[in-house]
Protein backbone atom coordinates (compact mmCIF):
# COMPACT_ATOMS: atom_id res chain seq x y z
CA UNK A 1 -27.51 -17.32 8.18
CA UNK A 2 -26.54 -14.49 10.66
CA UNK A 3 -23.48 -17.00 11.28
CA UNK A 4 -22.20 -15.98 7.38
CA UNK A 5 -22.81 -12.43 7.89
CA UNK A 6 -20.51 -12.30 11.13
CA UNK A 7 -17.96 -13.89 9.54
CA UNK A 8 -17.60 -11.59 6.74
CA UNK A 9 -17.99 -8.68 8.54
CA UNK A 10 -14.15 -9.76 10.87
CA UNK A 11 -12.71 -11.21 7.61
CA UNK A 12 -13.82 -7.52 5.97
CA UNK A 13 -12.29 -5.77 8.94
CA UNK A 14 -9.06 -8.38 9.48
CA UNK A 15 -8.29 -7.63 5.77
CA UNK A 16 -8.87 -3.58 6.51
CA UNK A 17 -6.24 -3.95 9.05
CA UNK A 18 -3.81 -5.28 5.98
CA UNK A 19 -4.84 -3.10 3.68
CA UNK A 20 -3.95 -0.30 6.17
CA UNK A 21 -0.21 -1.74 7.41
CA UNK A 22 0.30 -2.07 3.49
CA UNK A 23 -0.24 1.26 2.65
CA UNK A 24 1.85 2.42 5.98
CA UNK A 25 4.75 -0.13 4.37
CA UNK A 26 3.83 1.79 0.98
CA UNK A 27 4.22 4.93 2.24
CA UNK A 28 7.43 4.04 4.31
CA UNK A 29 9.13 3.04 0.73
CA UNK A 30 8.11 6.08 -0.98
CA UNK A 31 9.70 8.55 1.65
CA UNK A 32 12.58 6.44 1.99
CA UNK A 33 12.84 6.74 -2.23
CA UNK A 34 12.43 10.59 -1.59
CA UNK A 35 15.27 10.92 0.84
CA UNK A 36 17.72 8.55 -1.20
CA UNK A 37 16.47 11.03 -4.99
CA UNK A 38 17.00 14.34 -2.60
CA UNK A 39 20.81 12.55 -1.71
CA UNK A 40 21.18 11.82 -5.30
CA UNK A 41 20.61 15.42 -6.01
CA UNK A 42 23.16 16.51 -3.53
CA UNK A 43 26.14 14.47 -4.69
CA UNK A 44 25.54 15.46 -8.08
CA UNK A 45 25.27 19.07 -6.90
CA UNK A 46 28.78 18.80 -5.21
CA UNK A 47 30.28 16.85 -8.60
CA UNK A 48 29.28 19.50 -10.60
CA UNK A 49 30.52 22.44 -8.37
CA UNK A 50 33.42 20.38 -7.90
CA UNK A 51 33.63 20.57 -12.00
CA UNK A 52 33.41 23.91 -11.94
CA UNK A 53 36.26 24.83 -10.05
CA UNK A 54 38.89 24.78 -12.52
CA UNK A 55 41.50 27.71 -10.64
CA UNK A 56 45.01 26.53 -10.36
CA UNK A 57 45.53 23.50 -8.40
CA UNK A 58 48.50 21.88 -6.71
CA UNK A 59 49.00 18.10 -7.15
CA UNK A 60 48.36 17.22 -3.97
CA UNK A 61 44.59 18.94 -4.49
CA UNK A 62 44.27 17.32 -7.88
CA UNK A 63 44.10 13.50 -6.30
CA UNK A 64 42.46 14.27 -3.68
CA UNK A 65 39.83 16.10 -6.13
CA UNK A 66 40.11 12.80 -7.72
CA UNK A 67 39.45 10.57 -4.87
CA UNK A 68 36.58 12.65 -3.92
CA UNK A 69 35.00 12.47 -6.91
CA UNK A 70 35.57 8.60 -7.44
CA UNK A 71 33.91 8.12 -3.97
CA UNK A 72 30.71 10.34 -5.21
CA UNK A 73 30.97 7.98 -8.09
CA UNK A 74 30.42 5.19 -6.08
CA UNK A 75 27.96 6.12 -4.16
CA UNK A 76 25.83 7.54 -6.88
CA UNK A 77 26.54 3.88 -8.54
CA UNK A 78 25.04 2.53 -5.38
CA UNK A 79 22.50 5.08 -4.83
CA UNK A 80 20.90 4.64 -8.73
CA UNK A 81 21.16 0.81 -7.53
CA UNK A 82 19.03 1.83 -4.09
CA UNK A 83 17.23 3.73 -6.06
CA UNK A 84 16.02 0.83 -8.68
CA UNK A 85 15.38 -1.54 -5.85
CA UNK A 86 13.25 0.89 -4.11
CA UNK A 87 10.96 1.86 -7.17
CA UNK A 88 11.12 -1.93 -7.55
CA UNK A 89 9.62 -2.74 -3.94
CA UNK A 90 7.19 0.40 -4.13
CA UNK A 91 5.54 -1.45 -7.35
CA UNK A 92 5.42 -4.51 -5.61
CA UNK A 93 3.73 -2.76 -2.44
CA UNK A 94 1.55 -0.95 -4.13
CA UNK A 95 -0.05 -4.25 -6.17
CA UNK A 96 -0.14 -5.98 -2.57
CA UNK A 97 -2.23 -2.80 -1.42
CA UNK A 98 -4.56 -3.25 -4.95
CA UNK A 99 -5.00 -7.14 -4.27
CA UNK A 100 -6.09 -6.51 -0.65
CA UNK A 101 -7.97 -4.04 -1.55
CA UNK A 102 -9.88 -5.74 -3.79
CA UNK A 103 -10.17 -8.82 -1.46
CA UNK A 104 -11.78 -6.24 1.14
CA UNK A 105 -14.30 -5.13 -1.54
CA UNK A 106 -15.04 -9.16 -1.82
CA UNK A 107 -15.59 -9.60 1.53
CA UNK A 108 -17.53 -6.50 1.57
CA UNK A 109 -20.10 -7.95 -1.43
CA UNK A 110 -20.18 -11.34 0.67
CA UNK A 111 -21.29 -9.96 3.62
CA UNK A 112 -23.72 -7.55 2.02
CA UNK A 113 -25.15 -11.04 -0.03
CA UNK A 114 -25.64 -12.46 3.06
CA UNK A 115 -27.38 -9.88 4.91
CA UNK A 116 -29.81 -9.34 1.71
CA UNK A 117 -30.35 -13.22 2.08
CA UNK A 118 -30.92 -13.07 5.94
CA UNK A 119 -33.31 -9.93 5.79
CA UNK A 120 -35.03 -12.10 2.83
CA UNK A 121 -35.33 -15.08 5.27
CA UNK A 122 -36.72 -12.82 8.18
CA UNK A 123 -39.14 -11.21 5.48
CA UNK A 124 -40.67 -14.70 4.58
CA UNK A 125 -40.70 -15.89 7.54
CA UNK A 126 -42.73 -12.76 8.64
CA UNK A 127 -45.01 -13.04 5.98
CA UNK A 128 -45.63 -16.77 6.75
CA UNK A 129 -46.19 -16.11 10.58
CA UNK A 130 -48.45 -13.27 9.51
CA UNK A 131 -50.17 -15.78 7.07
CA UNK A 132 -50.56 -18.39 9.75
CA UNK A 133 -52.48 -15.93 12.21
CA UNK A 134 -54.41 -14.68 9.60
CA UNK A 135 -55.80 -18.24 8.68
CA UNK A 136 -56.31 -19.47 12.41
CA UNK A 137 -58.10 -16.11 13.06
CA UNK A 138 -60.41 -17.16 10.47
CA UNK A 139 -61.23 -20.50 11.17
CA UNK A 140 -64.27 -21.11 13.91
C-alpha cells in the first residue's frame, strides 16, 4: 500500500515541476507580447507625428517620407501578424498550464486516497493485534 502512496507523491511533484516550466514558458510569451504591443505603439506614434508634419517639403523629402512610412507599414503588418501568433501561443500555454494543473490536483487526490486507505489498513490491523492480546490474555 505504502508502495501507491510513494508513487503518487513523485508523479505529484514530477508534474509540479511542469506545471512550474509552463507557467515560466507562459510568462516568457506574455512579456515577449508586451514588448512587441509597446513597439506597436511606437511605430504608430512616429506615423502619426510623421502625419502631422505637413510644412513645405521638397521632393526629395516627400519619397523618402514615403518610403519611411511604407517600411512602418510593413512592419506594423508583421508586427499585428507577431502579435496574433503570440496571443495565439499564450492561449495555448495557458490551457497546457490548466491541464497540468489539474493532473497535479489528480495526483494529489490519488495519493491522499491512498494514504486514507493505508492509515485504514494500519488502523485494522491495530485493532486486530489489540483484539488478539486481549483474547490470549483472557484465556487460562
Amino acid at each position: 500500500m505504502g508502495k501507491e502512496v510513494r508513487i503518487f507523491d513523485l508523479l505529484t511533484k514530477k508534474q509540479s515541476l511542469t506545471v512550474f516550466k509552463s507557467q515560466k514558458r507562459k510568462n516568457k510569451l506574455a512579456e515577449e507580447l508586451n514588448k512587441v504591443i509597446t513597439y506597436q505603439k511606437q511605430l504608430l506614434e512616429i506615423m502619426q507625428s510623421i502625419d502631422k508634419e505637413a510644412s513645405q517639403k521638397t521632393v526629395s523629402e516627400l519619397k523618402s517620407e514615403n518610403w519611411y512610412n511604407l517600411k512602418i507599414q510593413d512592419e506594423l503588418i508583421a508586427i499585428k501578424n507577431k502579435i496574433e501568433f503570440l496571443s495565439l501561443e499564450l492561449k495555448n500555454q495557458n490551457k497546457q498550464v490548466a491541464l497540468a494543473s489539474e493532473k497535479q490536483k489528480k495526483f494529489q487526490e490519488k495519493k491522499r486516497h491512498f494514504n486514507k486507505l493505508e492509515q485504514q489498513e494500519k488502523e485494522t490491523r491495530q485493532e486486530s493485534a489489540l483484539q488478539s492480546t486481549i483474547i490470549n490474555s483472557h484465556k487460562p
